[in-house]
Protein backbone atom coordinates (compact mmCIF):
# COMPACT_ATOMS: atom_id res chain seq x y z
CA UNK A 1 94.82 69.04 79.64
CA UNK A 2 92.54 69.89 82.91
CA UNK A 3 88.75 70.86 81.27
CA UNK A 4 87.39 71.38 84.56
CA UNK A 5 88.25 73.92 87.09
CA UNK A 6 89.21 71.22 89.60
CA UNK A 7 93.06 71.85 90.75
CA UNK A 8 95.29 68.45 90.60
CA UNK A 9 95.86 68.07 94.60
CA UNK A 10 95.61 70.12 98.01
CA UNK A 11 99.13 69.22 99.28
CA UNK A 12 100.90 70.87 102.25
CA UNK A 13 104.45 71.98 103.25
CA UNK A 14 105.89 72.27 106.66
CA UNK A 15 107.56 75.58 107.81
CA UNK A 16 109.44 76.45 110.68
CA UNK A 17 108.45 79.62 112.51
CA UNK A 18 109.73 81.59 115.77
CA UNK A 19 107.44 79.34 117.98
CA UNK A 20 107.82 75.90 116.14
CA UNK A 21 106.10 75.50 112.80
CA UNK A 22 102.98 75.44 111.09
CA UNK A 23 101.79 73.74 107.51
CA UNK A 24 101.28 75.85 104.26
CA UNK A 25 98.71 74.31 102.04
CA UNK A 26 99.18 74.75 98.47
CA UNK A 27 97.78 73.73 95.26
CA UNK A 28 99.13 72.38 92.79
CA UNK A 29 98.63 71.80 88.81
CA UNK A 30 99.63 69.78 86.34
CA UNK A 31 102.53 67.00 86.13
CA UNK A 32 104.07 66.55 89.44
CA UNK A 33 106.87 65.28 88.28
CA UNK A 34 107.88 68.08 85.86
CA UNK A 35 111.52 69.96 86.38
CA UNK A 36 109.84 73.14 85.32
CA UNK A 37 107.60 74.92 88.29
CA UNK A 38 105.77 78.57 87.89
CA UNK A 39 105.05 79.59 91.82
CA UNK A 40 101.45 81.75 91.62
CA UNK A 41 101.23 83.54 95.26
CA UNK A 42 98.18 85.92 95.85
CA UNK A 43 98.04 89.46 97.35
CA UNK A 44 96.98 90.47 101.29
CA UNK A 45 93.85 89.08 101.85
CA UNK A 46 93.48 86.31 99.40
CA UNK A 47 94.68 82.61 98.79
CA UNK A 48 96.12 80.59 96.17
CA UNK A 49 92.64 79.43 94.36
CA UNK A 50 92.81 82.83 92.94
CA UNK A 51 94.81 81.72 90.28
CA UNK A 52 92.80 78.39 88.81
CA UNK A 53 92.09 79.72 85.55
CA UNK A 54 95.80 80.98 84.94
CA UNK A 55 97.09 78.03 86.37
CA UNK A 56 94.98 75.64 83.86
CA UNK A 57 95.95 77.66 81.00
CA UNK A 58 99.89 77.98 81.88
CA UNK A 59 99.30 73.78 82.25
CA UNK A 60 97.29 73.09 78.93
CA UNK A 61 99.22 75.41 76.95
CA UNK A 62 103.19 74.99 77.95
CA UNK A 63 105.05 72.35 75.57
CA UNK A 64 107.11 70.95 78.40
CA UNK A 65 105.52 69.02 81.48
CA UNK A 66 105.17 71.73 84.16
CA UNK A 67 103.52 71.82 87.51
CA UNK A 68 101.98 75.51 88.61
CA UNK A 69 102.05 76.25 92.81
CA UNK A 70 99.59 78.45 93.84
CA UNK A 71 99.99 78.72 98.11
CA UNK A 72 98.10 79.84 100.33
CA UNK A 73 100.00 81.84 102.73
CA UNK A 74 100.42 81.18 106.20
CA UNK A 75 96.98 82.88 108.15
CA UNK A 76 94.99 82.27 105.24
CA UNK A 77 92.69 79.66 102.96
CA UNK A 78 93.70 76.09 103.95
CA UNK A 79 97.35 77.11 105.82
CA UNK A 80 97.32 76.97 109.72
CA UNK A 81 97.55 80.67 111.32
CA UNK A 82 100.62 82.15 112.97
CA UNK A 83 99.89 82.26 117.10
CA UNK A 84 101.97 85.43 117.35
CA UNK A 85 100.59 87.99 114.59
CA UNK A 86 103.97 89.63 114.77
CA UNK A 87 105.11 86.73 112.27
CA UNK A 88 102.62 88.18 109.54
CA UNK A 89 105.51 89.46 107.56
CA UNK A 90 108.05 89.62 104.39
CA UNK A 91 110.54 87.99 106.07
CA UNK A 92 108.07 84.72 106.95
CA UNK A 93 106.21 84.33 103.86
CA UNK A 94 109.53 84.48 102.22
CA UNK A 95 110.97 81.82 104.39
CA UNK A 96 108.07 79.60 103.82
CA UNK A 97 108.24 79.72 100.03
CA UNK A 98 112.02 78.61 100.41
CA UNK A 99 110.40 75.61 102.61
CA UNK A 100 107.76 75.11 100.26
CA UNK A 101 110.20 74.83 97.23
CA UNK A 102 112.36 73.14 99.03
CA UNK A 103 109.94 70.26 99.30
CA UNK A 104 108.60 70.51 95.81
CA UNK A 105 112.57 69.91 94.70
CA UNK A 106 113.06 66.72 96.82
CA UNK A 107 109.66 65.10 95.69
CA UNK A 108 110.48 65.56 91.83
CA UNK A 109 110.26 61.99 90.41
CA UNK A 110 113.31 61.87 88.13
CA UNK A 111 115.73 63.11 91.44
CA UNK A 112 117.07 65.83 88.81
CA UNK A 113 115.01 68.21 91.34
CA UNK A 114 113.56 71.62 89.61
CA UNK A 115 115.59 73.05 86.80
CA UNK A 116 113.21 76.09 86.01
CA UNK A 117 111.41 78.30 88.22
CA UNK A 118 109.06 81.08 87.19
CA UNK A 119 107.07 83.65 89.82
CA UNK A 120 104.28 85.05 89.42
CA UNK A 121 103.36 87.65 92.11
CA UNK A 122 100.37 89.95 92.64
CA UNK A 123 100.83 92.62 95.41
CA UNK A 124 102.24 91.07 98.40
CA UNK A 125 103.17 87.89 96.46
CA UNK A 126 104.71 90.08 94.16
CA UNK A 127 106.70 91.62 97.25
CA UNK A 128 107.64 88.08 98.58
CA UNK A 129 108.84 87.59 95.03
CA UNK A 130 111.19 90.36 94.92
CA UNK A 131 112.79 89.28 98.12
CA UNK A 132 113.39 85.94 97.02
CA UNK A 133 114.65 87.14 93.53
CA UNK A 134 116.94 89.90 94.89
CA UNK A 135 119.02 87.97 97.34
CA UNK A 136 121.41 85.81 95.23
CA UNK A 137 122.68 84.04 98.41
CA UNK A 138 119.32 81.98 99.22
CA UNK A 139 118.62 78.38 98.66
CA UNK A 140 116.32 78.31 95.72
CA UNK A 141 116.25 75.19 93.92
CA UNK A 142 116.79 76.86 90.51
CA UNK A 143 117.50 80.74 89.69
CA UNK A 144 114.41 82.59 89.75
CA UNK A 145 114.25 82.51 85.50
CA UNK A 146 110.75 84.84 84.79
CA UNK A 147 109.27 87.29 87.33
CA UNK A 148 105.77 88.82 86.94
CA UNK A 149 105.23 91.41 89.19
CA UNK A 150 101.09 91.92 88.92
CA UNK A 151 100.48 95.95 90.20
CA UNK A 152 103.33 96.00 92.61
CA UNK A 153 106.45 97.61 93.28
CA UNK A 154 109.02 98.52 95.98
CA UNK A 155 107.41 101.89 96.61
CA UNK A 156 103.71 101.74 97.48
CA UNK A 157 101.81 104.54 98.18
CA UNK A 158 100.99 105.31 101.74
CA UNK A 159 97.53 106.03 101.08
CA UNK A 160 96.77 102.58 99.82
CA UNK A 161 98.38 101.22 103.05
CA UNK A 162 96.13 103.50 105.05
CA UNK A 163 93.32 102.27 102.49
CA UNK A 164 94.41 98.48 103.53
CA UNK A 165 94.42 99.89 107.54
CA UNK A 166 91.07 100.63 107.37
CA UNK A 167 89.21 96.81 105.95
CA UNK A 168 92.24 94.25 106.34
CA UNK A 169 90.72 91.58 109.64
CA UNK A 170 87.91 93.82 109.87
CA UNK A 171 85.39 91.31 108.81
CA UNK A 172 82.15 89.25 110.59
CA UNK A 173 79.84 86.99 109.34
CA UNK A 174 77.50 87.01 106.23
CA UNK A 175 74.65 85.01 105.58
CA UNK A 176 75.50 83.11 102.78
CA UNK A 177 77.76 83.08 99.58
CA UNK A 178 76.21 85.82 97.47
CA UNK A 179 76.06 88.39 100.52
CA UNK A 180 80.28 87.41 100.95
CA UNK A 181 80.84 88.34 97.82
CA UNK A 182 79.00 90.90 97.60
CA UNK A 183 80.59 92.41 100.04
CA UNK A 184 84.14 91.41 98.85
CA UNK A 185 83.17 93.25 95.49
CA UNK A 186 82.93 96.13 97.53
CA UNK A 187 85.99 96.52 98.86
CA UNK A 188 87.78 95.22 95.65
CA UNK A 189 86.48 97.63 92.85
CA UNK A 190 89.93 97.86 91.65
CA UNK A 191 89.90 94.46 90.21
CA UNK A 192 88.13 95.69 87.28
CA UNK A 193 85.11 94.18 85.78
CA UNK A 194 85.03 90.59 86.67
CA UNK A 195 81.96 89.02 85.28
CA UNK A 196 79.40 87.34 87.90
CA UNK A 197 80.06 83.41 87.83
CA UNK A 198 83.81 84.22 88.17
CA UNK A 199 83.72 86.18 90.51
CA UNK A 200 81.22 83.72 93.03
CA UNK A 201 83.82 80.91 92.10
CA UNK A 202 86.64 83.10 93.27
CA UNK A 203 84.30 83.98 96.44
CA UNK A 204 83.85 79.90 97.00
CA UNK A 205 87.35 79.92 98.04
CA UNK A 206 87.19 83.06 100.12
CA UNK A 207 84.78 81.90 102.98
CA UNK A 208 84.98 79.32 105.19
CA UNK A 209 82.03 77.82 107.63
CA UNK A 210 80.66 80.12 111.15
CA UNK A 211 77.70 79.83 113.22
CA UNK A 212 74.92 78.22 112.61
CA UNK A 213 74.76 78.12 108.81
CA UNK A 214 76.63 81.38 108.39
CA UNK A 215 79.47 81.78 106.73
CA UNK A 216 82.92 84.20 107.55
CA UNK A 217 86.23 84.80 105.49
CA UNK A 218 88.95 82.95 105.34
CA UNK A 219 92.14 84.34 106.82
CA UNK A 220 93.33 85.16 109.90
CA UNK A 221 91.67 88.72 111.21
CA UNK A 222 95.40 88.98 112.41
CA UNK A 223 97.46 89.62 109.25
CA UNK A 224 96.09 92.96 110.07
CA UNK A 225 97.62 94.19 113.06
CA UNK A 226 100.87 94.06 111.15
CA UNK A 227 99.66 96.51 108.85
CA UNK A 228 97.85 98.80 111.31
CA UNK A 229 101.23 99.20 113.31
CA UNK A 230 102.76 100.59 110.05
CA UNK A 231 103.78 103.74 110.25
CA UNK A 232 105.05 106.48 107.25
CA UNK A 233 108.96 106.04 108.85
CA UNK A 234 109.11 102.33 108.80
CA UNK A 235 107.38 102.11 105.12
CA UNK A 236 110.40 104.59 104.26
CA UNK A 237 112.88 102.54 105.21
CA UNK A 238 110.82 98.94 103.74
CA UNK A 239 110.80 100.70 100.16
CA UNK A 240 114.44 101.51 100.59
CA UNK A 241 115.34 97.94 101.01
CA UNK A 242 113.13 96.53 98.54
CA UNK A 243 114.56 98.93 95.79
CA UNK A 244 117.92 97.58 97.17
CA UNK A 245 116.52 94.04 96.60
CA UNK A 246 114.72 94.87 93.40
CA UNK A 247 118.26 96.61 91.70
CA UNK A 248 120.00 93.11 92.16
CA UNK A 249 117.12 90.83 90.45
CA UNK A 250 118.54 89.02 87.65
CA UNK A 251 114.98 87.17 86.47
CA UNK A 252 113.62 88.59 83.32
CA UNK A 253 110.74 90.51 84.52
CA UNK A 254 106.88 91.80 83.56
CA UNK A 255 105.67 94.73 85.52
CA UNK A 256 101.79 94.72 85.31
CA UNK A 257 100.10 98.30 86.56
CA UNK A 258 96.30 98.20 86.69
CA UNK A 259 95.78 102.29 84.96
CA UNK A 260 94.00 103.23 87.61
CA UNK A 261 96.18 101.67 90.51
CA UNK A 262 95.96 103.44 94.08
CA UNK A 263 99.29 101.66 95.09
CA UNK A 264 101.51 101.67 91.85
CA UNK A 265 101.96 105.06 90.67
CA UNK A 266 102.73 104.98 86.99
CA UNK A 267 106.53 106.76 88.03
CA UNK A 268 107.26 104.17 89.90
CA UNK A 269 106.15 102.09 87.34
CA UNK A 270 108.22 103.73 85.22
CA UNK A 271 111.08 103.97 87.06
CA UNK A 272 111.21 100.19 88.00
CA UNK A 273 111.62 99.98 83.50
CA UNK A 274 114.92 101.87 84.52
CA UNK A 275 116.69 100.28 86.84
CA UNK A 276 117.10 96.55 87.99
CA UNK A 277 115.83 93.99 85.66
CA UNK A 278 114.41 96.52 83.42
CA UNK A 279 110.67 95.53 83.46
CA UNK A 280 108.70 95.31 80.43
CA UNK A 281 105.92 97.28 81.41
CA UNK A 282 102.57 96.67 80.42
CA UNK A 283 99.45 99.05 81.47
CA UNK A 284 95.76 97.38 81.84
CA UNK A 285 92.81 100.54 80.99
CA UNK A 286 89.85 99.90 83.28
CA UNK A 287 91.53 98.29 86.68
CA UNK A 288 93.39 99.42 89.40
CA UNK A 289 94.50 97.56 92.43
CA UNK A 290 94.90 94.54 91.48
CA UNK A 291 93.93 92.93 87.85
CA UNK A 292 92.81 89.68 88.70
CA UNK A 293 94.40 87.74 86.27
CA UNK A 294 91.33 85.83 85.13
CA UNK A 295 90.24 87.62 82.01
CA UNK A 296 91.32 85.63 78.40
CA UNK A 297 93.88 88.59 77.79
CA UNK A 298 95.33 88.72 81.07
CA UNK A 299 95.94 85.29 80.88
CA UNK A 300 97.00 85.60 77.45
CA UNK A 301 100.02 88.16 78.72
CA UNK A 302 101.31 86.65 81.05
CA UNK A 303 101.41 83.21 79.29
CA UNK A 304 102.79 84.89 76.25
CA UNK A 305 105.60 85.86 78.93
CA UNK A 306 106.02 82.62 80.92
CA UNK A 307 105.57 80.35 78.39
CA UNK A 308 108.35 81.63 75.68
CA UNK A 309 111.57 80.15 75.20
């Protein structure tokens, strides 16, 4: 059992890309030789050491060996950055995540490979979830078996993609730390009340070094432009396909809306109970966009959920 907040290793994967390829860092927890994975990828903006405390807990608590993966997507934390911004999309981060597990199969130490895998996904990871859950053709080393889908959908609300328009790359430099998160806090209100040490640890992993002494975020301003070249017609037709995608996943799946969420309305919500893999719903008071997953109860749902027979 881990007792410090530590993760096992900083380990990379290699991933092809229109140009050539860059290297997604990930972290991972736990035995790295256990058949049983749980893949923990983070929303827009963020990177994979979002998810240490759930990640310890899912380790120290889980009566079979098991190894959590928590990436950091391509353009942000320790992952190289795309040089054409026009690859900061679904259809990438999904294809690195096959990569990625792709390597994590071939390195398992009994050469059984990975004979569980669990996802857990808030906002865009939950969207690069969904893809790789609703295509039954692609190469994943083991059906997708659980699917936790953290305050995310296949319809999201155009005003919380105008909302995301306005601050995603639009970033400089801060003096130190505390004025980083700070400002972070800010712009993330809907995470709910995260108390004060958690949320500077969680801030430690957002910044990276600038000039002289300063410090700046760290992702790609890039991911952006994506984003800001949205328009209504093209979301349209992305929330048609992922329903399409969403109707065919087989994985047992948790739907977690923040009450207050600006980008999962509680019909869709609702509807995604009715259709598909039926999601067990579950509604957080006090949080919208996105519960961070680092409160005892939140990590006591979702390992309730993942950690079941």
């Amino acid at each position: 059992m881990h007792n410090s907040l530590t993760p096992a290793s900083l380990e990379f994967a290699t991933c092809p890309h229109a140009e050539g390829q860059h290297r997604m860092a990930y972290w991972r927890w736990g035995d790295a030789r256990a058949s049983r994975v749980v893949v923990c990828v983070h929303g827009l903006t963020r990177q994979g050491r979002d998810f240490d405390r759930l990640a310890q807990a899912l380790v120290s608590r889980s009566a079979q060996p098991l190894q959590v993966i928590c990436p950091d997507v391509v353009g942000r934390g320790r992952s190289e950055w795309l040089g054409d911004p026009a690859g900061y999309q679904l259809p990438q981060y999904a294809g690195d995540m096959l990569a990625l597990l792709a390597q994590v199969h071939a390195q398992q130490g009994d050469g059984t490979g990975l004979q569980s895998l669990d996802w857990v996904g808030t906002s865009m990871g939950g969207l690069i979830g969904m893809v790789l859950a609703g295509q039954p053709g692609l190469p994943l080393p083991a059906p997708m078996r659980r699917l936790v889908l953290n305050d995310v959908g296949p319809a999201i609300t155009w005003a919380s993609v105008q909302r995301m328009q306005q601050y995603v790359g639009q970033y400089g430099q801060f003096r130190d730390l505390a004025q980083a998160a700070a400002a972070m806090r800010e712009i993330s209100q809907g995470f709910g009340p995260v108390p004060e040490d958690v949320w500077l640890d969680m801030s430690s992993h957002m910044i990276r070094p600038a000039t002289e002494g300063a410090v700046t975020l760290h992702y790609d301003p890039a991911i952006g432009q994506p984003l800001r070249a949205l328009t209504p017609e093209a979301a349209a037709a992305g929330e048609a396909a992922l329903w399409g995608l969403y109707d065919q996943i087989k994985a047992q799946t948790l739907l977690i809306r923040g009450a207050d969420s600006d980008l999962l309305t509680a019909e869709t919500a609702t509807a995604m109970t009715q259709r598909g893999p039926r999601a067990d719903l579950q509604t957080w008071a006090g949080i919208g966009h996105a519960p961070t997953l680092t409160a005892p109860d939140q990590i006591d749902a979702v390992a309730k959920f993942l950690l079941a027979d």
